[in-house]
N, C-alpha and C. Protein backbone atom coordinates (compact mmCIF):
# COMPACT_ATOMS: atom_id res chain seq x y z
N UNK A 1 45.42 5.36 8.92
CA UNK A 1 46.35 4.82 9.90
C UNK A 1 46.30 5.69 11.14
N UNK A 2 46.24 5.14 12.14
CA UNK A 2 46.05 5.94 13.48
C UNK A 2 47.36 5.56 14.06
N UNK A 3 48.21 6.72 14.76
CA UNK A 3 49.13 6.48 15.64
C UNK A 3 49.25 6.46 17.22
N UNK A 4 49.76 6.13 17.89
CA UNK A 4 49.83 7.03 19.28
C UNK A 4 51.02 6.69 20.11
N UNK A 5 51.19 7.80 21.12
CA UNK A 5 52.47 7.42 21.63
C UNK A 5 52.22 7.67 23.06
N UNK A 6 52.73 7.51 24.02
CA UNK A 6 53.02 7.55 25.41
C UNK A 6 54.35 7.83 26.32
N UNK A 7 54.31 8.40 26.99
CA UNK A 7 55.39 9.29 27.46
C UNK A 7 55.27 9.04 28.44
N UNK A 8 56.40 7.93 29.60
CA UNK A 8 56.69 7.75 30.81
C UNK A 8 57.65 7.93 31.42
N UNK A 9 57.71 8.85 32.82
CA UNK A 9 58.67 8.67 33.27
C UNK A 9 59.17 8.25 35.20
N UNK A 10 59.89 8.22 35.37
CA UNK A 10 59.68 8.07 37.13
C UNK A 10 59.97 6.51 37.55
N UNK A 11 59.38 5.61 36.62
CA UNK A 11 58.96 4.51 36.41
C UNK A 11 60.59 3.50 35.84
N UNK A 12 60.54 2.29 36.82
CA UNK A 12 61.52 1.74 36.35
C UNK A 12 60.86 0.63 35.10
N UNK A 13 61.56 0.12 33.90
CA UNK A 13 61.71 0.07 33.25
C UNK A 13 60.85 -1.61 32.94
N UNK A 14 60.34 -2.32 33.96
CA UNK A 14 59.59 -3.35 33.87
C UNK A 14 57.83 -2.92 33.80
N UNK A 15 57.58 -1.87 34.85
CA UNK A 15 56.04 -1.07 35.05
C UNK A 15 56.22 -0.07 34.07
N UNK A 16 56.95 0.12 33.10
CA UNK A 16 56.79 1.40 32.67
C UNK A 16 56.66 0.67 31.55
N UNK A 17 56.71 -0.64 31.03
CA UNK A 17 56.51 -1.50 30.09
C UNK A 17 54.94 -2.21 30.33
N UNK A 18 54.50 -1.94 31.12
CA UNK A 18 53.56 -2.81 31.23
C UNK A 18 52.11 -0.91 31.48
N UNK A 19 52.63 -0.23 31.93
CA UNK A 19 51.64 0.97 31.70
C UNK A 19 51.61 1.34 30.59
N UNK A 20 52.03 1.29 29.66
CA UNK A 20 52.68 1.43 28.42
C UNK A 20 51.68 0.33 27.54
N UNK A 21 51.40 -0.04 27.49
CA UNK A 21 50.52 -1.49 27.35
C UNK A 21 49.40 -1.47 27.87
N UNK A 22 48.94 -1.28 28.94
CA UNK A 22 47.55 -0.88 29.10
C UNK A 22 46.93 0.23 28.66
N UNK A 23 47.75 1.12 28.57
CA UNK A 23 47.72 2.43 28.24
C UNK A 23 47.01 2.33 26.54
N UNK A 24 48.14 1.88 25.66
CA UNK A 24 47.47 1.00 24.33
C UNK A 24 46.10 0.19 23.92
N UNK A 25 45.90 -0.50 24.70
CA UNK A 25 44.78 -1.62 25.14
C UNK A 25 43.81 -0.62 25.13
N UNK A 26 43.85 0.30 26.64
CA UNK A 26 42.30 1.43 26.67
C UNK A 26 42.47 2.02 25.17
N UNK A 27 43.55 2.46 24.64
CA UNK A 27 43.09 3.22 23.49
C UNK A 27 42.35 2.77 22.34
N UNK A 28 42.77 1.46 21.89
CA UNK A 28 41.88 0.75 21.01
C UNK A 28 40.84 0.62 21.48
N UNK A 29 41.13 0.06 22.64
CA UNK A 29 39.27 -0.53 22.85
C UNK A 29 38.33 0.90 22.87
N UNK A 30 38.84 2.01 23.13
CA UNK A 30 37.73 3.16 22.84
C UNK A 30 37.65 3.43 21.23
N UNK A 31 38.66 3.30 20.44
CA UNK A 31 38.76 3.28 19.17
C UNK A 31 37.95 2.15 18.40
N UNK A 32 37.51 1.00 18.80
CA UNK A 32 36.50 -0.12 18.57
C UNK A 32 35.29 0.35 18.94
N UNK A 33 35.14 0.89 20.02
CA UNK A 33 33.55 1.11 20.52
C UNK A 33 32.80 2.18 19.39
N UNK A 34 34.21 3.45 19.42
CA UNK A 34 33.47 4.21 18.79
C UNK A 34 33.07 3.89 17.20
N UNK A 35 33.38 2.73 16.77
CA UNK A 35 33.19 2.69 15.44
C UNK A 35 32.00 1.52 15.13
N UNK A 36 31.61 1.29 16.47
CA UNK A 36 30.49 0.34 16.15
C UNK A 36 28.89 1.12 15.39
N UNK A 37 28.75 0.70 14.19
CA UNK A 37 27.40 1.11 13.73
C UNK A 37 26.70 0.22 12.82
N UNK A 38 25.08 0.36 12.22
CA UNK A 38 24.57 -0.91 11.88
C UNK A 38 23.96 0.27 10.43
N UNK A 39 23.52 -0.94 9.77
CA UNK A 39 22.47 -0.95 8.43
C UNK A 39 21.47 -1.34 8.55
N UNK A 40 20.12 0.00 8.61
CA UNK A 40 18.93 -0.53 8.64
C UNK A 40 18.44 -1.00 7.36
N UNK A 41 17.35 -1.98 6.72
CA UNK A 41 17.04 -2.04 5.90
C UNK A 41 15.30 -2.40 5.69
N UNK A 42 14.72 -2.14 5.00
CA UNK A 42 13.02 -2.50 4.84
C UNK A 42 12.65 -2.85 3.64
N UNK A 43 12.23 -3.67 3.34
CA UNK A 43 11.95 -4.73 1.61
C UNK A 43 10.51 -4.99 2.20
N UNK A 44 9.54 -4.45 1.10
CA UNK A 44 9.82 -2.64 0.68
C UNK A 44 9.73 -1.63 1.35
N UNK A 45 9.99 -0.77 1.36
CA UNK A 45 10.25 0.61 1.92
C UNK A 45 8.82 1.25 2.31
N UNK A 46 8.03 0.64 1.31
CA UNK A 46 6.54 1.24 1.09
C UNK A 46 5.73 0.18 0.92
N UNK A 47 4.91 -0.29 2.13
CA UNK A 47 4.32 -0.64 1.78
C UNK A 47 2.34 -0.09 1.80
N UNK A 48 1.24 -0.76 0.97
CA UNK A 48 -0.12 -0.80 1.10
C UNK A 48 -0.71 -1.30 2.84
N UNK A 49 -2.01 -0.88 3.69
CA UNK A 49 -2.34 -1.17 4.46
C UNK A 49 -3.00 -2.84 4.22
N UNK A 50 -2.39 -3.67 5.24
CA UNK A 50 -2.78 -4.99 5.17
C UNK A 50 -1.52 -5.90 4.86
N UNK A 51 -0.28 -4.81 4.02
CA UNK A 51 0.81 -5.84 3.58
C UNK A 51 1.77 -5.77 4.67
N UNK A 52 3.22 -6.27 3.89
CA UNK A 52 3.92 -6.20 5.39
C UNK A 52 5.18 -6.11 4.47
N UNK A 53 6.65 -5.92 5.51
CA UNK A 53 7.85 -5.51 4.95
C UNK A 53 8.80 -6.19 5.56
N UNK A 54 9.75 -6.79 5.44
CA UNK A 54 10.73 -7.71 6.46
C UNK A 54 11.78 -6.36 6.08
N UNK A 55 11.87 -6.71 7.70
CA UNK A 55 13.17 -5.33 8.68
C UNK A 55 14.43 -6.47 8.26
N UNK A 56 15.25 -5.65 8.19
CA UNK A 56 16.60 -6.37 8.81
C UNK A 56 17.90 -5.03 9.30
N UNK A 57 18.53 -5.62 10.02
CA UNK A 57 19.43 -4.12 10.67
C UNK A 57 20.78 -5.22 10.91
N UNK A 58 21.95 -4.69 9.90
CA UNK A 58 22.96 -5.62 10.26
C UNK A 58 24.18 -4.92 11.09
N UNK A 59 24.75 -5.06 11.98
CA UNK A 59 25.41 -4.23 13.00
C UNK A 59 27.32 -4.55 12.42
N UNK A 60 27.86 -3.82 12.68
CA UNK A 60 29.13 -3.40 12.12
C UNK A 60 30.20 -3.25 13.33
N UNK A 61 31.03 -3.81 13.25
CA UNK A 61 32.01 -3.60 15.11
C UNK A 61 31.21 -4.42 15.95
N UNK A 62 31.61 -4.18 17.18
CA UNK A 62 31.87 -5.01 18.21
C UNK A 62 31.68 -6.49 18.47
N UNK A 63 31.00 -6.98 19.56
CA UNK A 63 31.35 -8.41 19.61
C UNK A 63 30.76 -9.72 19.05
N UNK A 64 29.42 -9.38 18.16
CA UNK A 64 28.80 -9.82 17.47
C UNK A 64 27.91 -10.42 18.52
N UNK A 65 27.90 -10.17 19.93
CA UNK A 65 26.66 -10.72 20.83
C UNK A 65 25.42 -9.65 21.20
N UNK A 66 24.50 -9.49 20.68
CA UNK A 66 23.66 -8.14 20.63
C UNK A 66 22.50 -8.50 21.03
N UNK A 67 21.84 -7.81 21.75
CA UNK A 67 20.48 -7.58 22.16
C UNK A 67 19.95 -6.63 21.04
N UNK A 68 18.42 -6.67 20.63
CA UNK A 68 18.12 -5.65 19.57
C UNK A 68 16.32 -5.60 20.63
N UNK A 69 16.13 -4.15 20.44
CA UNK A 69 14.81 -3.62 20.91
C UNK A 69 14.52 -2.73 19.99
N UNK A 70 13.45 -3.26 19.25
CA UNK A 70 12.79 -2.16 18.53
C UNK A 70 11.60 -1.27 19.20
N UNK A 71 11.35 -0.05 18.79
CA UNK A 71 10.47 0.40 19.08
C UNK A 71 9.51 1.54 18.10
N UNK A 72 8.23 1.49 17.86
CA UNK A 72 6.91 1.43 19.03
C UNK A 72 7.20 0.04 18.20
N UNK A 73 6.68 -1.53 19.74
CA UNK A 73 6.51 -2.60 18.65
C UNK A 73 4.87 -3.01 18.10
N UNK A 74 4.43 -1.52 17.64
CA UNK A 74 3.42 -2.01 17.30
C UNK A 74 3.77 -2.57 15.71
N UNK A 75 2.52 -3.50 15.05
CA UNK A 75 2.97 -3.79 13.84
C UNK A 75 4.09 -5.23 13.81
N UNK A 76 5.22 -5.57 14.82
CA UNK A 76 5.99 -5.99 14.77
C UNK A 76 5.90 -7.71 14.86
N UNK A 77 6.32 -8.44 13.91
CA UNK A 77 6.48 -9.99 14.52
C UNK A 77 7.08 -10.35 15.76
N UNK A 78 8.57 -9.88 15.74
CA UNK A 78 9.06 -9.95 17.29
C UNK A 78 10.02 -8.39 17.34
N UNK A 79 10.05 -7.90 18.08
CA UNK A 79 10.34 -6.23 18.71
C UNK A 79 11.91 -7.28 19.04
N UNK A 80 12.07 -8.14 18.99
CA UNK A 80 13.56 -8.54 19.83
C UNK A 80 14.41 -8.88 19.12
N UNK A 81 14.25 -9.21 17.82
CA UNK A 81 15.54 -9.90 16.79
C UNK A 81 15.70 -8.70 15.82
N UNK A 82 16.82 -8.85 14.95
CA UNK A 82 17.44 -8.30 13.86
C UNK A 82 16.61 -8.39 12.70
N UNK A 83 15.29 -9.13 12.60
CA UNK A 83 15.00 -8.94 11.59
C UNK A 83 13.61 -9.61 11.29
N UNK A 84 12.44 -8.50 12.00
CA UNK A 84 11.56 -8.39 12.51
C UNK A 84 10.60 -8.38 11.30
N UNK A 85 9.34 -8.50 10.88
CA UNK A 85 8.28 -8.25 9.83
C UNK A 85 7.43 -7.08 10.02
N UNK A 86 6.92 -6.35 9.31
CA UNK A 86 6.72 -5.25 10.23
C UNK A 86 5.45 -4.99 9.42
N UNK A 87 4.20 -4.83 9.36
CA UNK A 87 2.41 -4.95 9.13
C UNK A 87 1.75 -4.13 9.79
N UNK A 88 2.33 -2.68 9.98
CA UNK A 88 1.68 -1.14 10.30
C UNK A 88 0.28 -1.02 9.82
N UNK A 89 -0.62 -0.59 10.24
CA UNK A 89 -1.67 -0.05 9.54
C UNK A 89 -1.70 1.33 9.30
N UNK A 90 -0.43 1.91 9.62
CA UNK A 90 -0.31 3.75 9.21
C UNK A 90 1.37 3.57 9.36
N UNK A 91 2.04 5.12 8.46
CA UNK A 91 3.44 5.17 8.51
C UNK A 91 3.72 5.08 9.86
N UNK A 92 4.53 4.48 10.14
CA UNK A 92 5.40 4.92 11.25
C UNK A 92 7.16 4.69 10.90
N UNK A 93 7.54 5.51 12.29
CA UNK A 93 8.77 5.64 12.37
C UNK A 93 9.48 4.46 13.43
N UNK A 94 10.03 3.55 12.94
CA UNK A 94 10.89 2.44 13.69
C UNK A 94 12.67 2.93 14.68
N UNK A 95 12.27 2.43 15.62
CA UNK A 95 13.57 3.11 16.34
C UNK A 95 14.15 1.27 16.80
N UNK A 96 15.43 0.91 16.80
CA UNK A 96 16.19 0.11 16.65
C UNK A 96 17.28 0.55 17.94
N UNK A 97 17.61 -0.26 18.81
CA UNK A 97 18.83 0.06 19.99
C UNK A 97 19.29 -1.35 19.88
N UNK A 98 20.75 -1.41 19.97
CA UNK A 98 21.15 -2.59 19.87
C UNK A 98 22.17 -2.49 20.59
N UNK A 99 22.13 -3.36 21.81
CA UNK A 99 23.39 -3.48 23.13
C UNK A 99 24.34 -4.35 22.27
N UNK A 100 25.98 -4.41 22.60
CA UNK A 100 26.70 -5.15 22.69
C UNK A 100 26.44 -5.62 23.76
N UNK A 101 26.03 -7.25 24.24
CA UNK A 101 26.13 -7.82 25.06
C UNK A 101 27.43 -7.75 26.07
N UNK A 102 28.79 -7.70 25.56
CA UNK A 102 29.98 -7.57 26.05
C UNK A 102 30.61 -6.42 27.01
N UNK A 103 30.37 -5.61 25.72
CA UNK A 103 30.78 -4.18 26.28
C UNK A 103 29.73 -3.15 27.02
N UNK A 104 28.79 -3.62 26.55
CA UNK A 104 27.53 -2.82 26.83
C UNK A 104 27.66 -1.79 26.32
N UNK A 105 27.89 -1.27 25.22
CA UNK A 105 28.01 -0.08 24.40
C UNK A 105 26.57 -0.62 23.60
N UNK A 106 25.96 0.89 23.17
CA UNK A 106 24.88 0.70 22.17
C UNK A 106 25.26 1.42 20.94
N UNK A 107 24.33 1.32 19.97
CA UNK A 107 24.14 2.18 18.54
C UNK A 107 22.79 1.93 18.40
N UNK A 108 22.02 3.51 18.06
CA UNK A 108 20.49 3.68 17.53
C UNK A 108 20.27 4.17 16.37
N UNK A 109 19.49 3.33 15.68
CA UNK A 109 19.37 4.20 14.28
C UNK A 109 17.82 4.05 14.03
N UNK A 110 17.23 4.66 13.21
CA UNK A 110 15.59 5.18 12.85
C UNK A 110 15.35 4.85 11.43
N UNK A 111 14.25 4.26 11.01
CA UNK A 111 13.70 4.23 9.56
C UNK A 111 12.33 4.04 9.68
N UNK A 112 11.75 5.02 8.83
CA UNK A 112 10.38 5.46 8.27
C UNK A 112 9.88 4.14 7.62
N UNK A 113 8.89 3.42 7.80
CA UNK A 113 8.03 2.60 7.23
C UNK A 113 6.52 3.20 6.51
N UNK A 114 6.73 3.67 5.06
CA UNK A 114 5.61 4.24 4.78
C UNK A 114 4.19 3.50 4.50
N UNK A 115 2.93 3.67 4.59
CA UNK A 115 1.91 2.70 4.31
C UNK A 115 0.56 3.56 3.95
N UNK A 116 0.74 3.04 2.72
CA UNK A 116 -0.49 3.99 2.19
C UNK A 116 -1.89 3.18 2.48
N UNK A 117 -2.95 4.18 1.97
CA UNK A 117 -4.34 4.04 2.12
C UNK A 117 -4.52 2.96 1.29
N UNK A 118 -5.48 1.91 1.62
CA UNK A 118 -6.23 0.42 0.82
C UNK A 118 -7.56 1.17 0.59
N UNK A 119 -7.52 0.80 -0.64
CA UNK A 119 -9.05 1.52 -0.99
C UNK A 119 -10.76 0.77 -0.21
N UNK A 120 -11.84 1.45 -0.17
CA UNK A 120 -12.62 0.88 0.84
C UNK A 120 -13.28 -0.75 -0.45
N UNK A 121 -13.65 -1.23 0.47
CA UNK A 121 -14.52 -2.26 -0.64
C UNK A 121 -15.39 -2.07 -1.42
N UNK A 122 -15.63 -2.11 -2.34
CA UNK A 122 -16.47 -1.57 -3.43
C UNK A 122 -17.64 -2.39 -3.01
N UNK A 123 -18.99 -1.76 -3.32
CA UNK A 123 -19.86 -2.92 -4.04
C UNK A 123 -20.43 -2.68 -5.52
N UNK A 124 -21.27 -3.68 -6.09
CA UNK A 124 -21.72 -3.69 -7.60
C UNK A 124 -23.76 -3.88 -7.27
N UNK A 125 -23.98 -3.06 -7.94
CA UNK A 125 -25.29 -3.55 -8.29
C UNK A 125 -25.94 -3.89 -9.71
N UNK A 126 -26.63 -4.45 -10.10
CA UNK A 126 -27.12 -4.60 -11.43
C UNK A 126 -28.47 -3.58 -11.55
N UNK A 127 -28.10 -3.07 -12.72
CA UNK A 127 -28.63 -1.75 -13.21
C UNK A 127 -28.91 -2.20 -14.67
N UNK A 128 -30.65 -2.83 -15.03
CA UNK A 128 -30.70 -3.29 -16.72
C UNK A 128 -29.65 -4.36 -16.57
N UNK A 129 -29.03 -3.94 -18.14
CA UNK A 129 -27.78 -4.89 -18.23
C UNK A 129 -26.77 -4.33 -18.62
N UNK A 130 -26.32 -3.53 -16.83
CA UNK A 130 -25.38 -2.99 -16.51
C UNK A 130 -25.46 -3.50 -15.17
N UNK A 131 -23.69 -3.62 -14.52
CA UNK A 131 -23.21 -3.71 -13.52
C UNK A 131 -22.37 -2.05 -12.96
N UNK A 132 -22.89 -1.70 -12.03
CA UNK A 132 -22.34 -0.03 -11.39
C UNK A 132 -21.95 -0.74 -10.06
N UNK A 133 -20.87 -0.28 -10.29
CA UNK A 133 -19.73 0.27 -8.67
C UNK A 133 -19.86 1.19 -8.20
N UNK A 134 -19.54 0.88 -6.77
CA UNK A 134 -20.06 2.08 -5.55
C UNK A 134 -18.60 3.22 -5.87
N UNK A 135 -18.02 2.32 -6.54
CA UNK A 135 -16.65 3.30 -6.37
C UNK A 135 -16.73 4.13 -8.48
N UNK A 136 -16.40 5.80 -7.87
CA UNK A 136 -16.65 6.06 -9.50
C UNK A 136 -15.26 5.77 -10.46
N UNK A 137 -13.93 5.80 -9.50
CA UNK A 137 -12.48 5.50 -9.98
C UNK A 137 -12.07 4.16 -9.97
N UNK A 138 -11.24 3.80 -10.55
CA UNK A 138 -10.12 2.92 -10.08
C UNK A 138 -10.71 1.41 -10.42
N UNK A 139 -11.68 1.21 -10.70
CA UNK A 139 -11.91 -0.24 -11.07
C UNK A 139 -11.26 -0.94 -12.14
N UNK A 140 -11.46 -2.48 -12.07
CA UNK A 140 -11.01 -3.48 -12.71
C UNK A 140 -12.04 -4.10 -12.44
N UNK A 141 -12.88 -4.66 -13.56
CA UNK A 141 -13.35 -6.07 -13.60
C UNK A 141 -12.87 -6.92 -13.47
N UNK A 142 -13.60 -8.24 -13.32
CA UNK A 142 -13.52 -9.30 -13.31
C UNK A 142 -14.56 -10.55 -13.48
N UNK A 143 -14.40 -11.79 -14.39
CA UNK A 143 -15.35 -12.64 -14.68
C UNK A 143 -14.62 -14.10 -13.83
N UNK A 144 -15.45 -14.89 -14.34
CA UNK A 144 -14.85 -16.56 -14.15
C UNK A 144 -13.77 -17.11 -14.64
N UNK A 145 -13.17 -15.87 -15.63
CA UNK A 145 -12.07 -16.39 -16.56
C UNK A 145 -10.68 -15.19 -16.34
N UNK A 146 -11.01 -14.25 -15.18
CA UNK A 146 -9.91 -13.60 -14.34
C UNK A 146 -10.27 -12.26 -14.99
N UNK A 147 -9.32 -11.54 -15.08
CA UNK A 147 -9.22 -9.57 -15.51
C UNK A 147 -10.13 -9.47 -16.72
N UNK A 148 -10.88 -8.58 -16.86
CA UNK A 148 -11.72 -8.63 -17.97
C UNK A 148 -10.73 -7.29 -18.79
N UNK A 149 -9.73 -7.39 -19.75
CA UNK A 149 -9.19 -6.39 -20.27
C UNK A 149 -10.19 -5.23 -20.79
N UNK A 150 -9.62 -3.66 -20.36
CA UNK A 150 -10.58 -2.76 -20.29
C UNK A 150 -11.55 -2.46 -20.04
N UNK A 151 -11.83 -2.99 -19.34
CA UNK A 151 -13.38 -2.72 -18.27
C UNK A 151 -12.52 -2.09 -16.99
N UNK A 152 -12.31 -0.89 -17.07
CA UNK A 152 -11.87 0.13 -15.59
C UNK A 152 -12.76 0.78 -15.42
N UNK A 153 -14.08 0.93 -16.06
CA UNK A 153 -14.94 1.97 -15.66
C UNK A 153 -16.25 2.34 -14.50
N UNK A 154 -17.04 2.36 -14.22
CA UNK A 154 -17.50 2.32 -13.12
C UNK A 154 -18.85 1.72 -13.47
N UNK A 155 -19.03 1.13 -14.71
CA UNK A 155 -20.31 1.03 -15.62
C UNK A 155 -19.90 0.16 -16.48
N UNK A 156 -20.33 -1.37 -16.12
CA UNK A 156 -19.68 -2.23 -16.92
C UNK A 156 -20.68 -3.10 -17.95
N UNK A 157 -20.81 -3.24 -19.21
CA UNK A 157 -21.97 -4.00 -19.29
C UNK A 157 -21.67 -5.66 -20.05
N UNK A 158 -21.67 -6.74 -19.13
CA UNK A 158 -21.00 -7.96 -19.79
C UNK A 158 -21.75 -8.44 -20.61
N UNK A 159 -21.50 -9.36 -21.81
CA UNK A 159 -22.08 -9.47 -23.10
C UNK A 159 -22.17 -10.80 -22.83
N UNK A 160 -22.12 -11.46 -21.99
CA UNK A 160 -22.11 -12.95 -21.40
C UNK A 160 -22.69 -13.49 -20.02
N UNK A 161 -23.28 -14.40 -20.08
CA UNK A 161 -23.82 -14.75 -18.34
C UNK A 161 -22.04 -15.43 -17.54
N UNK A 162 -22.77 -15.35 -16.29
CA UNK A 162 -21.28 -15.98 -15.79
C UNK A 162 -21.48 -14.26 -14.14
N UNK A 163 -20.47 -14.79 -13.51
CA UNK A 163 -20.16 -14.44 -12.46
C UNK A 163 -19.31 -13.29 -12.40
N UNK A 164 -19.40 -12.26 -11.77
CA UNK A 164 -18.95 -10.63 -11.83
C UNK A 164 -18.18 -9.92 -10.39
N UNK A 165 -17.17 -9.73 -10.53
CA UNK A 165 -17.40 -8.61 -9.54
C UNK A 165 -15.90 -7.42 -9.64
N UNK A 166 -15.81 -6.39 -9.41
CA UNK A 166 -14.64 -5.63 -9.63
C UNK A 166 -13.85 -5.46 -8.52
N UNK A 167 -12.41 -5.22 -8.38
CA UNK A 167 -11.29 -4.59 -7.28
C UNK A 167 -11.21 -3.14 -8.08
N UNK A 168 -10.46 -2.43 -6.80
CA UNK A 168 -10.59 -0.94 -7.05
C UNK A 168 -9.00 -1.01 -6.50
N UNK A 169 -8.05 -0.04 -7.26
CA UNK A 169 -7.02 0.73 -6.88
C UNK A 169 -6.89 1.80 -6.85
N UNK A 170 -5.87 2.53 -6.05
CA UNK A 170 -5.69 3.99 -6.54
C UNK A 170 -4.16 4.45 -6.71
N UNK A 171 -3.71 5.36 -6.52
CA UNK A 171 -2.91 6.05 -7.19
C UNK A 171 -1.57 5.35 -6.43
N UNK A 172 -1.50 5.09 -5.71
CA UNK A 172 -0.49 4.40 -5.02
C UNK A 172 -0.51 2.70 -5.36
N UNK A 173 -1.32 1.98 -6.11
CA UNK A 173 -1.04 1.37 -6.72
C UNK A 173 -1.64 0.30 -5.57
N UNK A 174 -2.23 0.53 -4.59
CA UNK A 174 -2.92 -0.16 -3.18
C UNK A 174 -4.36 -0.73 -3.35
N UNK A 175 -4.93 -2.02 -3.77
CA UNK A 175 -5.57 -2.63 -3.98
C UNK A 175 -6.66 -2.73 -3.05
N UNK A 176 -8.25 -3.11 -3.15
CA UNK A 176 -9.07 -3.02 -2.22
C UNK A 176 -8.99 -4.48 -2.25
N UNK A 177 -10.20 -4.81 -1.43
CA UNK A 177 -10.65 -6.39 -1.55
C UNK A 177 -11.31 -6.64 -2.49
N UNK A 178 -12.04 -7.75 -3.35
CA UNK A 178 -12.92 -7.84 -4.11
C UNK A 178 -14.14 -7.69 -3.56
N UNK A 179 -15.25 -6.78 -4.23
CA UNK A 179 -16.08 -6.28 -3.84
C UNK A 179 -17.44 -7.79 -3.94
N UNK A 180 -18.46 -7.77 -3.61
CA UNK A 180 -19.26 -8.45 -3.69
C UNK A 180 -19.96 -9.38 -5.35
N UNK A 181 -20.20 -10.57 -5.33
CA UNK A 181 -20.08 -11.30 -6.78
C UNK A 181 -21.59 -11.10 -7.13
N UNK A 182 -21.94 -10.69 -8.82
CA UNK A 182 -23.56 -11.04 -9.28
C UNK A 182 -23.26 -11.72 -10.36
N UNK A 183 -23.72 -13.08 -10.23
CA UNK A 183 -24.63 -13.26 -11.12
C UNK A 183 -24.99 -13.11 -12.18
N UNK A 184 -24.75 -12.72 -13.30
CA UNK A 184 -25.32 -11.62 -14.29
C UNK A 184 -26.12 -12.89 -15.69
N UNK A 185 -27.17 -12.62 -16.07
CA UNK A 185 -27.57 -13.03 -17.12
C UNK A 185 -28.22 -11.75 -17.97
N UNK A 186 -28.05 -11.39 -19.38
CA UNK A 186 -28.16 -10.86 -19.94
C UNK A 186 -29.88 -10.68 -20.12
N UNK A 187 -30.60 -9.96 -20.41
CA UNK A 187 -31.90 -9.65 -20.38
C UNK A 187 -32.45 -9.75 -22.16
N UNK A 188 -31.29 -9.71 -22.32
CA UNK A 188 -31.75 -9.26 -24.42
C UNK A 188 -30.75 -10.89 -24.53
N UNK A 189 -31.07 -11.65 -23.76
CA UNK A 189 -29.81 -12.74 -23.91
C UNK A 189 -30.35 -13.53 -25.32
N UNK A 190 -31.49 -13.35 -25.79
CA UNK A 190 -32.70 -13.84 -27.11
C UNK A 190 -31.48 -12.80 -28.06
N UNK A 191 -31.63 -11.74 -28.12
CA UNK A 191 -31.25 -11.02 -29.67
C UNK A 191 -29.71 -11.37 -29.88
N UNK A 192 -29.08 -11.47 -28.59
CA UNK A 192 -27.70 -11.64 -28.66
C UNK A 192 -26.86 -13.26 -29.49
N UNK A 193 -28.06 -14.21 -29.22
CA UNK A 193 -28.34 -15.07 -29.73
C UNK A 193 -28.51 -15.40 -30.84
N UNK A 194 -29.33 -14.40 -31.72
CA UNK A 194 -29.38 -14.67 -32.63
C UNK A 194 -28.35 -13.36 -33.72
């Protein structure tokens, strides 16, 4: 609870009612300004290079008529609304100013958009009847029939003809592209046969 009081004197008793009253008026309205502040928010917080994160910043007090400027707008869908998409190709730091249209009072607040490394594109060559990735970590196969369970290794050898190629992740959980497709027919495809 906030109080306040005012102390007039000199003043006959109609203006000393009405300074008395303005006097009140300025005090709130500085007591409103100062309590205007917002909620930044980023879904997700973290994202991989290539993905993206929807901003939103919801503002608290004043007149609900706001200008919003984000800045750097690199990365940004629009640098001008409350709740911008944001597709960095490195962390950056987001800076947010938001005018009350009315009062022209502002509030600035800052949030970190982190963005990790995308792994490079792999390629595969056929080696015998083996498939090798350029990459020695992080692979996942893949056939015509989607994830080949346990094949992460960098040395894959498929026991079937049909179409090949692996994605690579790493530790951040940041996906490459799919690397280039072979082909593969088995060479001993006679003994396997029988």
């Amino acid at each position: 609870t906030v109080g306040a009081s005012f102390e007039y004197g000199g003043l006959d008793a109609a203006d000393s009612r009405v300074d008395l009253m303005e006097n009140y008026l300025e005090f709130f309205e500085v007591l409103n300004t100062s309590t205007m502040n917002c909620n930044m928010t980023a879904n997700p917080g973290t994202i991989c290079q290539g993905g993206s994160s929807q901003f939103n910043v919801e503002v608290l007090g004043g007149s609900g008529n706001y200008e919003y400027v984000w800045s750097p707008e690199t990365g940004l869908s629009d640098p001008t609304i409350a709740n911008p998409v944001a597709n960095p190709m490195e962390t950056t730091m987001y800076t947010v100013t938001i005018t009350d249209m009315v009062s022209s009072e502002q509030v600035v607040d800052q949030m970190e958009l982190t963005v990790n490394e995308t792994p490079a594109t792999p390629t595969i060559v056929q080696t015998g009847d083996n498939l090798v990735s350029s990459s020695a970590t992080g692979n996942q196969w893949y056939d015509d029939n989607g994830m080949i369970q346990g094949a992460n290794g960098q040395i894959f050898a498929p026991a079937q003809t049909g179409n090949y190629w692996t994605v690579v992740s790493n530790a951040s959980d940041c996906e490459s592209e799919p690397s280039n497709v072979i082909y593969f027919q088995p060479t001993n495809i006679e003994e396997l046969a029988s």
